[in-house]
N, C-alpha and C. Protein backbone atom coordinates (compact mmCIF):
# COMPACT_ATOMS: atom_id res chain seq x y z
N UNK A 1 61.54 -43.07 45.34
CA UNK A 1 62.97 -43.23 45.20
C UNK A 1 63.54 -42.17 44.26
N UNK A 2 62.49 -41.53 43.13
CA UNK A 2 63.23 -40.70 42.18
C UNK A 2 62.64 -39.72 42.65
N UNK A 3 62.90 -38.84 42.19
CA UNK A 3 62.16 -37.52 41.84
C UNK A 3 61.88 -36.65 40.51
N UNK A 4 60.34 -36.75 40.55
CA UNK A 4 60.57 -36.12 39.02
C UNK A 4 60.68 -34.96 38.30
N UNK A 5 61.07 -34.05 39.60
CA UNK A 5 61.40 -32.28 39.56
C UNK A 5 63.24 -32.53 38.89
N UNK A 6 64.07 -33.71 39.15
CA UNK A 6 65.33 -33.66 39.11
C UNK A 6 65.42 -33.21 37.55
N UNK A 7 66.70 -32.93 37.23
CA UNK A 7 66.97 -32.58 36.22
C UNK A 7 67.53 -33.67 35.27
N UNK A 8 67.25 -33.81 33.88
CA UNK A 8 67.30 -35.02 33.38
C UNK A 8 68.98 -35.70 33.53
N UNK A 9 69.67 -34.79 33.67
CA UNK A 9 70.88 -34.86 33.62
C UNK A 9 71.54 -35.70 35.17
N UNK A 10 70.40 -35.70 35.91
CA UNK A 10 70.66 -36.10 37.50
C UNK A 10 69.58 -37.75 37.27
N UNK A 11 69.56 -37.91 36.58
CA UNK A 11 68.56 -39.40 36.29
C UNK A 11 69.13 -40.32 35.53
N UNK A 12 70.26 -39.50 34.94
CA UNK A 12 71.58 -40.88 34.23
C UNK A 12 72.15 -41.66 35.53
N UNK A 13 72.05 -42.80 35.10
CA UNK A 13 73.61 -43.61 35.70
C UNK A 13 73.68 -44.11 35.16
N UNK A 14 75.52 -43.59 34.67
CA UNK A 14 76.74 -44.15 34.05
C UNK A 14 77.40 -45.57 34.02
N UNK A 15 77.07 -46.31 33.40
CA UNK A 15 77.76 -47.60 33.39
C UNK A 15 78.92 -47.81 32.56
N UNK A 16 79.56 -48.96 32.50
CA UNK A 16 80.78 -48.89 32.08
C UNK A 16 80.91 -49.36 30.25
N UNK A 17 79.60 -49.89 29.80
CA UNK A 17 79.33 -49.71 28.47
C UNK A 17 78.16 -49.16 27.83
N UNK A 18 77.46 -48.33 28.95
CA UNK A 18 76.31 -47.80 28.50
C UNK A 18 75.51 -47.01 29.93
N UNK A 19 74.76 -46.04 29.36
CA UNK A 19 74.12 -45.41 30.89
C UNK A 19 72.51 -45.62 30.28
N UNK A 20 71.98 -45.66 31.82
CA UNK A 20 70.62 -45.70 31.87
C UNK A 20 69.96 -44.38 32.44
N UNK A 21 68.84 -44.22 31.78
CA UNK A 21 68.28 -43.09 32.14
C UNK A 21 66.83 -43.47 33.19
N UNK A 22 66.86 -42.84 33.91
CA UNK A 22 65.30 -43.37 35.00
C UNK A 22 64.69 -42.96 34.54
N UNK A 23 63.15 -43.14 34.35
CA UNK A 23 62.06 -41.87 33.92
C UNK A 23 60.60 -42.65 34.44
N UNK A 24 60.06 -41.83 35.27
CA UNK A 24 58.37 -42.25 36.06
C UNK A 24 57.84 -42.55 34.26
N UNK A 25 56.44 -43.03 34.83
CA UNK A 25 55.64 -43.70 34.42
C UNK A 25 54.78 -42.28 33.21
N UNK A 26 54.54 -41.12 34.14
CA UNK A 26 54.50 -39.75 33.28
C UNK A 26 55.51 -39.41 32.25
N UNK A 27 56.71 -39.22 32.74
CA UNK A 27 57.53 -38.90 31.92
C UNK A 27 58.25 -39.55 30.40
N UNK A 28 57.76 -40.90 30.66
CA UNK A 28 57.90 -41.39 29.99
C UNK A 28 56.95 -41.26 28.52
N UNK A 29 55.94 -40.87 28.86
CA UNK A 29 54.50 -41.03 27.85
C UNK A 29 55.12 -40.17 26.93
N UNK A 30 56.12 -38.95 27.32
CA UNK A 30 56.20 -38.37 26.15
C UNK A 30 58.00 -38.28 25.91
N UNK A 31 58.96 -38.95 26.20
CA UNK A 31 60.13 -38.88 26.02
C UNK A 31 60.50 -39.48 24.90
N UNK A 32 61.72 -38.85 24.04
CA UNK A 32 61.58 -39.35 23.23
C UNK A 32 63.41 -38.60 23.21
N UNK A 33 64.30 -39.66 22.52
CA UNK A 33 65.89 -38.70 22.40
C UNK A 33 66.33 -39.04 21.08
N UNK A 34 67.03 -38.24 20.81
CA UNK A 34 67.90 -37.90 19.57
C UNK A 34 69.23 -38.67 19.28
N UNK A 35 69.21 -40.33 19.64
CA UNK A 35 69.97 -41.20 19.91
C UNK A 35 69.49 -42.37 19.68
N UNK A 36 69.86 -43.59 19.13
CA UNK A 36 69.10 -44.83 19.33
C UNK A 36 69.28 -44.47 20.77
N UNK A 37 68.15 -45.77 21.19
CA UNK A 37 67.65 -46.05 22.81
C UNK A 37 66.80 -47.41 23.17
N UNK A 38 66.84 -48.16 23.69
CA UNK A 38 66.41 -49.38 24.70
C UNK A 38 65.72 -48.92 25.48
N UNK A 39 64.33 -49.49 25.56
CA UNK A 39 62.95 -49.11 27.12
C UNK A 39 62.93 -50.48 27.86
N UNK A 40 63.52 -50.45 29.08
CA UNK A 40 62.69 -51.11 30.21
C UNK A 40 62.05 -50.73 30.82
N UNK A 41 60.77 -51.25 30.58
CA UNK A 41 59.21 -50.69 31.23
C UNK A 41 59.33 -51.82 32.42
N UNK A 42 59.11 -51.35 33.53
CA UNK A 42 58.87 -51.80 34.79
C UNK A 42 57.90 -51.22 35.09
N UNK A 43 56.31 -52.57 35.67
CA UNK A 43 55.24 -51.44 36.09
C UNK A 43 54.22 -52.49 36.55
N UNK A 44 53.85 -51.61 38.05
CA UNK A 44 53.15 -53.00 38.84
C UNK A 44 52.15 -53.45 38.33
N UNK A 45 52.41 -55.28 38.86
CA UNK A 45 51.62 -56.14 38.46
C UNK A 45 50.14 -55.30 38.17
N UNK A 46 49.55 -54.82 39.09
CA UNK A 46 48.04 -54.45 38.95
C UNK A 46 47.61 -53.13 37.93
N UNK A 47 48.83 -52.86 37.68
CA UNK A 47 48.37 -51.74 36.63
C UNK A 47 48.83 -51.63 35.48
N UNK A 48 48.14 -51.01 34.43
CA UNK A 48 48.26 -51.02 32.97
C UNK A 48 49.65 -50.75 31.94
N UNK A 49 50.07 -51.27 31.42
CA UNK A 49 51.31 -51.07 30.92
C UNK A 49 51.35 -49.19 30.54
N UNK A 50 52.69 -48.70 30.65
CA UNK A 50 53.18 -47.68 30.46
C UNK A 50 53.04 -47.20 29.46
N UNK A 51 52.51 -46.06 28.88
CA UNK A 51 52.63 -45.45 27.62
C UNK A 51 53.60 -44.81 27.31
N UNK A 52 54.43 -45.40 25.86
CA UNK A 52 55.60 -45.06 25.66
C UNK A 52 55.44 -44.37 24.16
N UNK A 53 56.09 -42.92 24.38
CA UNK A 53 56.11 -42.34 23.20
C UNK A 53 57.05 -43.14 22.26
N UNK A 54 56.45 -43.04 20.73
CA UNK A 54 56.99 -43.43 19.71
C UNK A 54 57.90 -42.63 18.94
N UNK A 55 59.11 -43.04 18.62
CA UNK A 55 60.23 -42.58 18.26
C UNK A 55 61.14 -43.74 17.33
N UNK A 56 61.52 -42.68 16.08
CA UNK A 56 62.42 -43.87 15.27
C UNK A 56 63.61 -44.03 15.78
N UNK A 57 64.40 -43.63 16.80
CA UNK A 57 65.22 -43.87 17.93
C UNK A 57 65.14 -44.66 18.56
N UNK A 58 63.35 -45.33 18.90
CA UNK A 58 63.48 -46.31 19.47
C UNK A 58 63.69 -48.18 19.50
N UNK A 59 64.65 -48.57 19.54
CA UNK A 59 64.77 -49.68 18.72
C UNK A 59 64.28 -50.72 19.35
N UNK A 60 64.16 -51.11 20.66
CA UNK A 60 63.38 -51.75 21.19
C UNK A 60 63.01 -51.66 22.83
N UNK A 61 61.80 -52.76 22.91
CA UNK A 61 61.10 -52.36 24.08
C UNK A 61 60.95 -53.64 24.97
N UNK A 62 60.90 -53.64 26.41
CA UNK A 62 61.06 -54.90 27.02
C UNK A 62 59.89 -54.21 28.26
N UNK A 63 58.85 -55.25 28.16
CA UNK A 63 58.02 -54.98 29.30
C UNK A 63 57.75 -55.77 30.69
N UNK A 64 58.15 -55.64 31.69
CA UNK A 64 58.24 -56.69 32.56
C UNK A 64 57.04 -55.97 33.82
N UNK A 65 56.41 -56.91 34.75
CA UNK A 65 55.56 -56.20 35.82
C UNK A 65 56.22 -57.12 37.21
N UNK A 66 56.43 -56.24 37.83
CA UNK A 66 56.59 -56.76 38.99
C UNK A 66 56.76 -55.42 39.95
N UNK A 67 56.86 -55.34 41.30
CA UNK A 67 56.84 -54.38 42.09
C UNK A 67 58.46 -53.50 42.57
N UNK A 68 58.29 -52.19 41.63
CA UNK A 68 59.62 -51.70 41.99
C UNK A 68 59.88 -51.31 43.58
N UNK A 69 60.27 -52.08 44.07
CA UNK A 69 59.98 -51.48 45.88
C UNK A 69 61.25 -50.81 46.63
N UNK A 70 62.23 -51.31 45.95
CA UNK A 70 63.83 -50.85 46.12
C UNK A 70 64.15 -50.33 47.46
N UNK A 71 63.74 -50.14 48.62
CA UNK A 71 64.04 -49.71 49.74
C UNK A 71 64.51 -51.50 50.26
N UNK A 72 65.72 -51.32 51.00
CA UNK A 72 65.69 -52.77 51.55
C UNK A 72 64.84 -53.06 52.89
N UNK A 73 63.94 -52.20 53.31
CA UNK A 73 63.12 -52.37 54.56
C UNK A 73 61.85 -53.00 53.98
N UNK A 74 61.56 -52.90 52.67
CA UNK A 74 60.81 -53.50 51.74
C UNK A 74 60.98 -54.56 51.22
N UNK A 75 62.32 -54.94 50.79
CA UNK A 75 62.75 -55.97 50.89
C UNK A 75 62.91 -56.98 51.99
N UNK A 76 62.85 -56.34 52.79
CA UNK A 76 62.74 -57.39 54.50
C UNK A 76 61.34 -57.67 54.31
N UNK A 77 60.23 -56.24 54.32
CA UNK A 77 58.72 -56.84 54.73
C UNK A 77 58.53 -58.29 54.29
N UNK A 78 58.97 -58.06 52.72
CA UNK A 78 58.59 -59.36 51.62
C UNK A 78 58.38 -60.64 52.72
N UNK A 79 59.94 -60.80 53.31
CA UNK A 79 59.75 -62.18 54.06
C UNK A 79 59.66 -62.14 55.52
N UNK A 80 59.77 -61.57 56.14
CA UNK A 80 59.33 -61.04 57.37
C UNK A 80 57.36 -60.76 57.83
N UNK A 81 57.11 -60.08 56.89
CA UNK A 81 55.41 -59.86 57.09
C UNK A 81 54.50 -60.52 56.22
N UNK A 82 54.90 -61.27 55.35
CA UNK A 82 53.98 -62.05 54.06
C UNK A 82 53.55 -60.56 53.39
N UNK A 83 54.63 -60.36 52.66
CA UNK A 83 53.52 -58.49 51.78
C UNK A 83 53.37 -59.87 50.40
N UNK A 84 52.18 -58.80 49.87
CA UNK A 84 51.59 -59.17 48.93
C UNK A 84 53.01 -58.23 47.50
N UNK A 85 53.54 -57.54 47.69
CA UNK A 85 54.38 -57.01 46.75
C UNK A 85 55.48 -58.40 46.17
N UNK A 86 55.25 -58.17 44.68
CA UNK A 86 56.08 -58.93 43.66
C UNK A 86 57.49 -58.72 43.73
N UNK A 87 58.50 -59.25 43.64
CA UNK A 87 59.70 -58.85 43.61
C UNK A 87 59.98 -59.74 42.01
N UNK A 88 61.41 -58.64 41.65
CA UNK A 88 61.40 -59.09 40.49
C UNK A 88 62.17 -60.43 40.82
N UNK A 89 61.84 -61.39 39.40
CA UNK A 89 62.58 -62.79 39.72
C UNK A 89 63.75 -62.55 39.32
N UNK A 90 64.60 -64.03 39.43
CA UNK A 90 65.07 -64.40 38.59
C UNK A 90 64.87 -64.55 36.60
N UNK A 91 63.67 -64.85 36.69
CA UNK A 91 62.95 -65.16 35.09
C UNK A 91 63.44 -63.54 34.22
N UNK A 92 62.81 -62.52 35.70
CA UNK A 92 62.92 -60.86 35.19
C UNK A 92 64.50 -60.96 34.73
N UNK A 93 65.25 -60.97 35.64
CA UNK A 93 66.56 -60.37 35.43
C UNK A 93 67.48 -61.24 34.12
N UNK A 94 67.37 -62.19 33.92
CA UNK A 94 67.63 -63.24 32.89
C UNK A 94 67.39 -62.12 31.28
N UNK A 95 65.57 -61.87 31.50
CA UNK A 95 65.05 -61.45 30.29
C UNK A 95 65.84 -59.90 30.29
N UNK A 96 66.02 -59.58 31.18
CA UNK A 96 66.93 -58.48 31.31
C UNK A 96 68.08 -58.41 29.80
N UNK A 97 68.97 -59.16 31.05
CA UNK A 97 70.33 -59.30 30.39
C UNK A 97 70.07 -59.69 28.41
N UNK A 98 69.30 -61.08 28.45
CA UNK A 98 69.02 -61.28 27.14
C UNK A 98 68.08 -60.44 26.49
N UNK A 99 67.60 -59.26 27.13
CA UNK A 99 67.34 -58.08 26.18
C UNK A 99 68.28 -57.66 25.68
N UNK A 100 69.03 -56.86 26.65
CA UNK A 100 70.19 -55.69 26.29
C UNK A 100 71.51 -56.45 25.93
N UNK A 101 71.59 -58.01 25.57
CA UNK A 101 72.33 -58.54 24.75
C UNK A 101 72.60 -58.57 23.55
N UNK A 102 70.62 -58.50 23.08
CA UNK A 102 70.44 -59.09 22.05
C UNK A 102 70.42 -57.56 21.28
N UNK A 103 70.48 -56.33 21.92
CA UNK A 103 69.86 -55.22 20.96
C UNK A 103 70.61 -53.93 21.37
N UNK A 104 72.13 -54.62 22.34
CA UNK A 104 73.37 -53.32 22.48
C UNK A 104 74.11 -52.97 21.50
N UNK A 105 74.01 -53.66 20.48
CA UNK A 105 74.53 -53.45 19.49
C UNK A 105 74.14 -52.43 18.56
N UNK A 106 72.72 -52.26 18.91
CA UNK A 106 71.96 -50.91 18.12
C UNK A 106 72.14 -49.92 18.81
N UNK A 107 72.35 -50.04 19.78
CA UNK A 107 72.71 -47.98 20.67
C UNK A 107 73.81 -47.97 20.59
């Protein structure tokens, strides 16, 4: 879905009280910005949590696993073919929001 040749500047999206930045599972190991900042680590169930460079910018971290699959033809397989891929819950998106509730106040 991303690409990680893009330019960092093409991996923002702009929201209306804050933007998010995308960044692979590589890119991440060593990112680090000159801003407070919030990590949602998304990263499939079967594999090892993300290594996230350390930064006093970073104020906090939220780790969730489930399967980023984002194509909606993927989203059909789910219930259409029995896939074994996780979708995020409800439980995910909840811990979401009451992340970036509890800690928008620091960026």
């Amino acid at each position: 879905m991303f690409q990680n040749n893009l330019p960092l500047s093409e991996k923002i999206f702009h929201g209306t009280r804050f933007d998010f930045l995308v960044l692979s599972r590589a890119e991440i190991k060593s990112f680090t910005a000159e801003t407070s900042y919030l990590i949602i680590s998304v990263t499939d169930p079967e594999q090892p949590a993300a290594e996230i460079a350390e930064s006093t910018f970073l104020q906090a971290t939220l780790r969730l696993k489930f399967h980023d699959i984002g194509k909606p033809s993927r989203i059909a397989e789910q219930f259409t073919n029995h896939s074994t891929d996780i979708l995020m819950s409800e439980k995910d998106a909840k811990e979401i929001l009451s992340f970036v509730s509890e800690h928008l106040t620091k960026v």
